[in-house]
Protein backbone atom coordinates (compact mmCIF):
# COMPACT_ATOMS: atom_id res chain seq x y z
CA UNK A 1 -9.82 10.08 -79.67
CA UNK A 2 -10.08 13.54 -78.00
CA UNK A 3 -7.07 14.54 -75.68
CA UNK A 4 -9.37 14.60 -73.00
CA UNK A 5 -9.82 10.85 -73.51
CA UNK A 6 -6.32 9.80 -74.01
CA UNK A 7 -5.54 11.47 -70.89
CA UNK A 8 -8.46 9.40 -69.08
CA UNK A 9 -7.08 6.17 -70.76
CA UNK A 10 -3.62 7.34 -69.27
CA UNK A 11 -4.49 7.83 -65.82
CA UNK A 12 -5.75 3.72 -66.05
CA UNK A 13 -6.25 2.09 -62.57
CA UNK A 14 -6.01 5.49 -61.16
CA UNK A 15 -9.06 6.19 -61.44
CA UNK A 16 -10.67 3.44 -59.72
CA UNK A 17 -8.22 5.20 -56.45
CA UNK A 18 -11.68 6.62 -55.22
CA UNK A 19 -13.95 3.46 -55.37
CA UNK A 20 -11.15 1.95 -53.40
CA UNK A 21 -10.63 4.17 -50.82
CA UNK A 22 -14.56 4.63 -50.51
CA UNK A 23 -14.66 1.24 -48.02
CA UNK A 24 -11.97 2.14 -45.60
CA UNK A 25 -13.37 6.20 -45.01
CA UNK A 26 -16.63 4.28 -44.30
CA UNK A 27 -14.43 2.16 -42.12
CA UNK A 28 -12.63 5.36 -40.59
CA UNK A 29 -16.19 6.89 -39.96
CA UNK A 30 -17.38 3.89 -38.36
CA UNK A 31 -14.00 4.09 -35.98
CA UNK A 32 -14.77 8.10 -35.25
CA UNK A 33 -18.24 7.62 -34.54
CA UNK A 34 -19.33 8.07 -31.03
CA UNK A 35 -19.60 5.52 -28.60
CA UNK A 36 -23.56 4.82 -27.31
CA UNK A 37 -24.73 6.10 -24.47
CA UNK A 38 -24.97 3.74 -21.83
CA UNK A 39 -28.46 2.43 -20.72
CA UNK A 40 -30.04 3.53 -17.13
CA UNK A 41 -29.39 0.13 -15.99
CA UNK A 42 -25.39 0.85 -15.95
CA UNK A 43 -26.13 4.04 -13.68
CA UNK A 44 -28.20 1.92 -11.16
CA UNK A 45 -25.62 -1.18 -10.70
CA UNK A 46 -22.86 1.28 -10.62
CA UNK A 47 -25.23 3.00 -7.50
CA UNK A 48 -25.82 -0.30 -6.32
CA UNK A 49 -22.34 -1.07 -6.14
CA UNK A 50 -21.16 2.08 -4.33
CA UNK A 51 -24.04 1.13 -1.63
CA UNK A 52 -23.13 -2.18 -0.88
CA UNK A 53 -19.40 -1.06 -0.72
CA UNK A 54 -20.22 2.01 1.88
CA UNK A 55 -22.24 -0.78 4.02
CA UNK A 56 -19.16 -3.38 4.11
CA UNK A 57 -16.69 -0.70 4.63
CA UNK A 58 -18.96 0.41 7.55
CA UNK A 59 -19.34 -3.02 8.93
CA UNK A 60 -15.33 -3.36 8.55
CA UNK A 61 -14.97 -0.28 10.56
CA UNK A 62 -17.35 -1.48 13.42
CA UNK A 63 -15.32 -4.58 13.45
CA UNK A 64 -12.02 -2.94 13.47
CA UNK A 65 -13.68 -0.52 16.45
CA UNK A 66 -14.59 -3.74 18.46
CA UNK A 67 -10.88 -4.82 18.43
CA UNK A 68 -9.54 -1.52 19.76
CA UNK A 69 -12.32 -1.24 22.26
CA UNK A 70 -11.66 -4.80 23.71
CA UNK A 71 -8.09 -5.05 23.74
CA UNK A 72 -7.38 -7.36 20.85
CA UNK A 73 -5.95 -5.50 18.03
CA UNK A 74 -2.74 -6.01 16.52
CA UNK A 75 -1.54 -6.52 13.57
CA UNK A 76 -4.52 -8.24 12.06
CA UNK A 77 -6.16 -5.18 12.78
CA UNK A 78 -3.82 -3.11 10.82
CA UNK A 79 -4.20 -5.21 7.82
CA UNK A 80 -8.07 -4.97 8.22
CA UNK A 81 -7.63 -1.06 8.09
CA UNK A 82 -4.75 -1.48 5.14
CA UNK A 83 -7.38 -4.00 3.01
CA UNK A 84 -10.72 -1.44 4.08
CA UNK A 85 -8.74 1.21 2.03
CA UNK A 86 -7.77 -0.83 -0.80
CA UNK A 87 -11.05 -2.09 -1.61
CA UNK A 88 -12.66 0.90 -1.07
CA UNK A 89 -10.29 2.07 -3.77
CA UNK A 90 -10.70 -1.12 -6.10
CA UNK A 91 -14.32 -1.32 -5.98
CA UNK A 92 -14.32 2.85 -7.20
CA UNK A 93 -11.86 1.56 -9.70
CA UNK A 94 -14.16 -0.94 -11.05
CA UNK A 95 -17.52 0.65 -11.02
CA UNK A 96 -15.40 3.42 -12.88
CA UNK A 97 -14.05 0.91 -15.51
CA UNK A 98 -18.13 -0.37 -15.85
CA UNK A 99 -19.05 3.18 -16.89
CA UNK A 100 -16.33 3.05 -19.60
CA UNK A 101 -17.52 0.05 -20.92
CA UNK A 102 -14.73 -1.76 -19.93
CA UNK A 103 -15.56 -5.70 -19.67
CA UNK A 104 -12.89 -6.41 -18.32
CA UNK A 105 -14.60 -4.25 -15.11
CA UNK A 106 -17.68 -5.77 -15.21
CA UNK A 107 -15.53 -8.87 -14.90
CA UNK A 108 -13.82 -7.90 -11.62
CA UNK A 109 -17.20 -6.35 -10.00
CA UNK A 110 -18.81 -9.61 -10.79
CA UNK A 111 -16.58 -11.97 -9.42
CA UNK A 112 -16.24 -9.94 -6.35
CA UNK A 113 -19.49 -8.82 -5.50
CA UNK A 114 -19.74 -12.58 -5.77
CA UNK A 115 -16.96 -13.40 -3.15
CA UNK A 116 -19.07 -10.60 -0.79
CA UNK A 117 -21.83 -12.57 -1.05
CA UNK A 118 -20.25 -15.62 -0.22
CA UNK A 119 -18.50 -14.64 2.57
CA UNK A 120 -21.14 -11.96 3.76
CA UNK A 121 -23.48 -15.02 4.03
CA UNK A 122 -21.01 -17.68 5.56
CA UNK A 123 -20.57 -14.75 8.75
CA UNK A 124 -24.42 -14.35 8.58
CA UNK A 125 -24.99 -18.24 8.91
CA UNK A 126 -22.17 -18.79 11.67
CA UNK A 127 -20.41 -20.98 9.38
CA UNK A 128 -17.01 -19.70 9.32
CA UNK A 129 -14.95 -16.11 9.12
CA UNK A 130 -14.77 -13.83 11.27
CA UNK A 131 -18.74 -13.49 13.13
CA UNK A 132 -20.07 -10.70 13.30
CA UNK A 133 -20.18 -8.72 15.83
CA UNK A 134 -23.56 -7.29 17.38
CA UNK A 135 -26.97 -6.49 15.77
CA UNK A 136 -25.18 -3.35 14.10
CA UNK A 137 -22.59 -4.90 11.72
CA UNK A 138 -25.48 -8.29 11.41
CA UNK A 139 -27.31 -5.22 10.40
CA UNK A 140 -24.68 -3.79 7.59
CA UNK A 141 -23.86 -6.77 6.13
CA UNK A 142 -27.70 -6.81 5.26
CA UNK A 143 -27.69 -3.85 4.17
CA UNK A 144 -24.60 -4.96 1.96
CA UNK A 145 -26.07 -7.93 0.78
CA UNK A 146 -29.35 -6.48 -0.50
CA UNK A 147 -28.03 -3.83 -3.13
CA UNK A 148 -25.12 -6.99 -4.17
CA UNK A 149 -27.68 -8.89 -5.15
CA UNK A 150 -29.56 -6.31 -7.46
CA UNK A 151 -26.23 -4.92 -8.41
CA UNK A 152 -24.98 -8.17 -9.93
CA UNK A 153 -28.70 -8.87 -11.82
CA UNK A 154 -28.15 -5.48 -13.31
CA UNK A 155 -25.11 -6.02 -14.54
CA UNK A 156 -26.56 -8.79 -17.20
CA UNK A 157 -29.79 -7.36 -18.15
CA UNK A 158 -29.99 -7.31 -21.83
CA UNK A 159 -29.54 -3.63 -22.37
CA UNK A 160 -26.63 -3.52 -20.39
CA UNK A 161 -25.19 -6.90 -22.61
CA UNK A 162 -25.96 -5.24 -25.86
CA UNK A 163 -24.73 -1.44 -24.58
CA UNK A 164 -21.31 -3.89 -23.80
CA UNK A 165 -21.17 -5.72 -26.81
CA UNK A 166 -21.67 -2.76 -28.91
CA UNK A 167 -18.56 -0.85 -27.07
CA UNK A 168 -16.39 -3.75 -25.48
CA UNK A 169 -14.27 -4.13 -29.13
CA UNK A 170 -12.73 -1.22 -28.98
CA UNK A 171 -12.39 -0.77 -25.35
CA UNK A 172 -12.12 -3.71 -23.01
CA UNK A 173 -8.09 -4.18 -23.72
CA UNK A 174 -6.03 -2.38 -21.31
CA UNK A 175 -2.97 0.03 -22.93
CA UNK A 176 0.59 -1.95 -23.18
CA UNK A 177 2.19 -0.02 -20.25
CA UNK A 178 -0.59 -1.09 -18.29
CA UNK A 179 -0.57 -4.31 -19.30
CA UNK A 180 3.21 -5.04 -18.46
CA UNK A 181 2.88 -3.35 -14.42
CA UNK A 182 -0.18 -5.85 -14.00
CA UNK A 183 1.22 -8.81 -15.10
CA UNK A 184 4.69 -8.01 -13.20
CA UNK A 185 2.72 -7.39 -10.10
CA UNK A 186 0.63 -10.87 -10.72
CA UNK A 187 3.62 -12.67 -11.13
CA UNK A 188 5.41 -11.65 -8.22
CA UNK A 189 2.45 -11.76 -5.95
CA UNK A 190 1.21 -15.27 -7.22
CA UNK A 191 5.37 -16.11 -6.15
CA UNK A 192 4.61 -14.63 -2.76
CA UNK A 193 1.50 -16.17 -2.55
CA UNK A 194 3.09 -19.72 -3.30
CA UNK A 195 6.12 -18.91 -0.73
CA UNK A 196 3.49 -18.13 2.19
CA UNK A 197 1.56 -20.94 1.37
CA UNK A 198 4.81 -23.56 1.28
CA UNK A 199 5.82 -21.89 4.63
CA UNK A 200 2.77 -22.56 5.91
CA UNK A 201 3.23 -26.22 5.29
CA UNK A 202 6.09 -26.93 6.54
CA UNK A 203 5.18 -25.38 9.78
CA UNK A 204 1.77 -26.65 10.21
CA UNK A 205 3.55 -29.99 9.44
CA UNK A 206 6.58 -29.19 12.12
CA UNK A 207 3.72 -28.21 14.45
CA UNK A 208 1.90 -31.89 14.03
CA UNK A 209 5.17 -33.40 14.58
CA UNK A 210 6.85 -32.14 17.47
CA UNK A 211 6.70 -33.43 20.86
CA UNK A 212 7.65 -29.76 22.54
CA UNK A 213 4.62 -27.57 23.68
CA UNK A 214 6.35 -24.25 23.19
CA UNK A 215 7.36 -25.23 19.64
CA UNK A 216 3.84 -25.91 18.57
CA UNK A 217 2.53 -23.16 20.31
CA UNK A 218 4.85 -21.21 18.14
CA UNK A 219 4.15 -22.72 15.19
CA UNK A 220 0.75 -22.03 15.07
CA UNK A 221 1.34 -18.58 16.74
CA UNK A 222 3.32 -17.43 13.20
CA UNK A 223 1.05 -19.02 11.04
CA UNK A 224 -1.98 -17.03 12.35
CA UNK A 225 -0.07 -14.05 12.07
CA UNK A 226 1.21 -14.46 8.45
CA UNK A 227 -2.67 -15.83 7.65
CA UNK A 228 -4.71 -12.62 9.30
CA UNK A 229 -1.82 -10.40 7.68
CA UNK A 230 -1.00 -11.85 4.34
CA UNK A 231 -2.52 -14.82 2.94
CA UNK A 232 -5.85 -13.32 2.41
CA UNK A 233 -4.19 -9.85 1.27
CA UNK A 234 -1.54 -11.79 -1.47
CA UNK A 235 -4.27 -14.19 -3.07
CA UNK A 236 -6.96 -11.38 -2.96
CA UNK A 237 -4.47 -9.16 -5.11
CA UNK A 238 -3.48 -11.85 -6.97
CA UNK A 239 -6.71 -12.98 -8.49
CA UNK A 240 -7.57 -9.21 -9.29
CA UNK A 241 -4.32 -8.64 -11.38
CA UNK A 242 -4.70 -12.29 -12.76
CA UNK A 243 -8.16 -10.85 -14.16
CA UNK A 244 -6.82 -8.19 -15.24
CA UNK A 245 -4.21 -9.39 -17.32
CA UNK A 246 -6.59 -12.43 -18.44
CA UNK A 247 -10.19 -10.33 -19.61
CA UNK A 248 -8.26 -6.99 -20.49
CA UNK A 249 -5.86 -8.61 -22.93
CA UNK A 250 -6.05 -11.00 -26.28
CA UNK A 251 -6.03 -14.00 -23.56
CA UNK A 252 -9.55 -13.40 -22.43
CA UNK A 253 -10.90 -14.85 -19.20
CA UNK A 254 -13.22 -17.79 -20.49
CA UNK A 255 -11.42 -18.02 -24.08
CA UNK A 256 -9.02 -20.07 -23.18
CA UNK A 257 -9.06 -23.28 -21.49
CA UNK A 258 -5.59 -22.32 -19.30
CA UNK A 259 -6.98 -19.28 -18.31
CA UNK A 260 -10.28 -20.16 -17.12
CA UNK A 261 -8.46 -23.35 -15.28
CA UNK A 262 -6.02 -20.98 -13.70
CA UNK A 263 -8.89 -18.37 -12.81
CA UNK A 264 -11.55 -21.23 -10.80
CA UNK A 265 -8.50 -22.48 -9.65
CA UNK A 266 -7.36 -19.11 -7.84
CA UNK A 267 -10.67 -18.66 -6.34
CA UNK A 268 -11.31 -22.52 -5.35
CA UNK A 269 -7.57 -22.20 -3.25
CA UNK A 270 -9.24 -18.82 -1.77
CA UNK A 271 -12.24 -20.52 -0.72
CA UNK A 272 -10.09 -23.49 0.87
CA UNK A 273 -7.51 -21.06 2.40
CA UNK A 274 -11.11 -19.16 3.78
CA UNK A 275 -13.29 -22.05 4.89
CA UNK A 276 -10.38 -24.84 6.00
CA UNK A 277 -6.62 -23.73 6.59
CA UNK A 278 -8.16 -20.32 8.34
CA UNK A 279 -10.69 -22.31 10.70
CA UNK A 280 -8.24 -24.74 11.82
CA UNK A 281 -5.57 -22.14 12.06
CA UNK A 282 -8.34 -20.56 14.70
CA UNK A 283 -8.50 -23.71 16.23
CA UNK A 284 -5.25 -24.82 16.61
CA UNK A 285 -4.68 -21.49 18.82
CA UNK A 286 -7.78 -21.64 20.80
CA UNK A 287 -6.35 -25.27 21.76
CA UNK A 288 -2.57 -24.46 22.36
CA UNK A 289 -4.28 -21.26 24.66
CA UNK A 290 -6.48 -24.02 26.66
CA UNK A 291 -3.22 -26.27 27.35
CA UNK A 292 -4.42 -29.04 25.15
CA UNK A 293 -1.68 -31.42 24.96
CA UNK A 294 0.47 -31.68 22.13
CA UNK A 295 -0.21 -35.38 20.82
CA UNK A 296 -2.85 -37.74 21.20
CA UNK A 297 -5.86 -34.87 21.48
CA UNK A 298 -8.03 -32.54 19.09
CA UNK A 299 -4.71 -31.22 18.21
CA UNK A 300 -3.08 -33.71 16.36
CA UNK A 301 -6.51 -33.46 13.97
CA UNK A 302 -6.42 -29.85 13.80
CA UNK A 303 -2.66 -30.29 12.70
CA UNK A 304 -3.03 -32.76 10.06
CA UNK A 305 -6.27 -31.16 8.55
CA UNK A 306 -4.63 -27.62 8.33
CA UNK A 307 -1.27 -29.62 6.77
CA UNK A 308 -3.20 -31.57 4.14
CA UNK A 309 -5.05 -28.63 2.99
CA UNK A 310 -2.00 -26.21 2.97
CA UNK A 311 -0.13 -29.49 0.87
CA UNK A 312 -3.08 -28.97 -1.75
CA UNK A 313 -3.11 -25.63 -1.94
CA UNK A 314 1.02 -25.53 -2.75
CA UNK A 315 -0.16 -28.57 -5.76
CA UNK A 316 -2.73 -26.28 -6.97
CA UNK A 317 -0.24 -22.87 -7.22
CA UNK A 318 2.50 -25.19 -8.72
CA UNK A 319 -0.11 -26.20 -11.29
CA UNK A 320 -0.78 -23.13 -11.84
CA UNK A 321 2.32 -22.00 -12.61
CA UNK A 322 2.92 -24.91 -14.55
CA UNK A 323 -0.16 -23.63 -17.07
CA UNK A 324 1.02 -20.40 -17.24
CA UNK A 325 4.28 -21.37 -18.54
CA UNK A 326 2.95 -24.49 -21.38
CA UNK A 327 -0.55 -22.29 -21.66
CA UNK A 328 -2.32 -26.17 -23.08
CA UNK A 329 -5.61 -27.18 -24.08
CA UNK A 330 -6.81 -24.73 -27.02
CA UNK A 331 -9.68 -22.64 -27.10
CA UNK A 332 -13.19 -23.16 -24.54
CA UNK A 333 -16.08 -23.30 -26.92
CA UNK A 334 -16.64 -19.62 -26.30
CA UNK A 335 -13.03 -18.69 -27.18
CA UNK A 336 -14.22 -20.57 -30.60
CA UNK A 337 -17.05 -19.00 -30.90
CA UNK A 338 -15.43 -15.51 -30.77
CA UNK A 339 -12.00 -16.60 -32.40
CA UNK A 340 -10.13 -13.63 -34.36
CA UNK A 341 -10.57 -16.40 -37.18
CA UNK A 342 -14.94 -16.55 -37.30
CA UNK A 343 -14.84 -12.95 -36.71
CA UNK A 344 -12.75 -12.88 -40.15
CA UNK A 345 -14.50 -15.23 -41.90
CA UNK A 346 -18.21 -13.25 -41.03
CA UNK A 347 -16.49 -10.15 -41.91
CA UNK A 348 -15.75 -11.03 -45.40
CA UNK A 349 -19.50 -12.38 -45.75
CA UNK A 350 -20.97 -8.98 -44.89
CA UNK A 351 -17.78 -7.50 -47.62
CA UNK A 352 -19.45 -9.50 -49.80
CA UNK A 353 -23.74 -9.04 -49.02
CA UNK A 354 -22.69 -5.32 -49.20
């Protein structure tokens, strides 16, 4: 045996070190190698989205200007202004995170280009919100709703879903840091939002009760002002950081069963707060201004609708809470489907094929 061999022999499993470390620098180049371009389509929805944003911000602003001009703002109209300017700055934010790849962005755009078009076509059809005023903002919201619609489509066609599934691994978490100021400011807002909503009820309830005019008047007096100033504002906010935390971390937003309870939940209490507590909340006021009397009349209806639906809302929040503290039910079938656990189990297939 020739030295040269002996000293082969006494290297042993060392010199099998490069065949092992020849899977993870193919690993490590895989990691370093650039993410794809994104298709045309992305560019387009993101344009899309910026369009349909200027329009509603415009019609906002002609809305706002109506207010002044006729005497009636107030403080609704400052939180108008104060919610123009944060979802001008939002929508940016998404439609910046979309570029990036970021699902979790694509998320947020989609649910609330979706909202827009809800709402955009509930003031179009008369049927509830705040109507429009004049042939100018009927005109914007239009002009809103149009590039939504194409917008949202874009967002799904298949080049766009493959472009996203070929970056979203690596970059649809948000950082730690991040992680821990959205989920404070979620769980403080969702407690505000559950405060305003149980002091709601118990004065929409004192206001269906009482035999004194000036009480009720009162009553319903405060609740409009806490509803046009911050009951739209605090469960607005607090879906957006809910999605946040949900689609931008290991929870997912449809991977869980808790998670995609709590997330239709959020936006089925929106809609009732919207299309119920916020109509009857218009009501009530229109009838205390016309000197309707305070039992026996319209208002005793308008009271118990707008306490029955405020006493569902506080169930739903409380439930919520409840499922964000026991977190119950397992995985959806898509959480399955895309469980840490398949994704190992195909992973050590393809170790093997290769």
């Amino acid at each position: 045996m020739s030295t040269t061999d002996r000293t082969e022999r006494s290297r042993g499993p060392q010199a099998a070190g490069p065949t092992r470390v020849a899977r993870p620098a193919l690993a490590a180049a895989a990691v370093a190698a650039p993410a794809p371009h994104p298709p045309a389509a992305v560019g387009w929805a993101y344009a899309m989205v910026i369009v349909a944003t200027l329009a509603a911000i415009a019609s906002n602003v002609f809305e706002i200007a109506h207010q002044v001009e006729t005497g009636v703002a107030g403080a609704a109209t400052t939180g108008d202004l104060a919610l123009t300017i944060a979802f001008c700055a939002l929508f940016g934010f998404f439609a910046e995170m979309l570029r990036a790849g970021r699902q979790w962005g694509r998320v947020l755009l989609t649910v609330f280009t979706s909202l827009g078009l809800l709402f955009t076509g509930l003031g179009l059809a008369q049927l509830g919100g705040r109507p429009l005023v004049g042939p100018l903002q009927a005109s914007l919201a239009v002009a809103s709703l149009i590039p939504s619609v194409v917008g949202l489509v874009l967002l799904y066609v298949p080049a766009v879903n493959r472009w996203m599934a070929s970056v979203r691994d690596d970059s649809r978490t948000v950082s730690q840091r991040l992680r821990k100021a959205v989920l404070t400011a979620h769980v403080g807002i969702s407690v505000g939002w559950l405060g305003l909503v149980t002091g709601m009820f118990a004065m929409s309830v004192a206001g269906a009760t009482t035999h004194n005019a000036e009480q009720q008047a009162a009553m319903y007096r405060t609740m409009s002002m806490l509803d046009e100033i911050f009951l739209g504002m605090t469960s607005m906010f607090a879906l957006i950081t809910g999605i946040v935390v949900g689609a931008g971390t290991k929870w997912r937003l449809l991977h869980r069963r808790w998670v995609a309870v709590k997330f239709f939940l959020t936006m089925a209490v929106m809609l009732l707060g919207f299309s119920v507590i916020h109509q009857q909340i218009l009501r009530a006021n229109e009838l205390v201004d016309e000197g309707a009397t305070v039992r026996g009349g319209e208002l005793d209806t308008v009271g118990w609708t707008m306490a029955g639906s405020a006493l569902l809302a506080v169930l739903c929040l409380v439930f919520m809470t409840a499922v964000s503290t026991y977190k119950p039910w397992g995985l959806t079938d898509r959480g399955r489907r895309n469980s840490p656990a398949k994704s190992a189990r195909a992973s050590r297939k393809d170790d093997r094929q290769s």
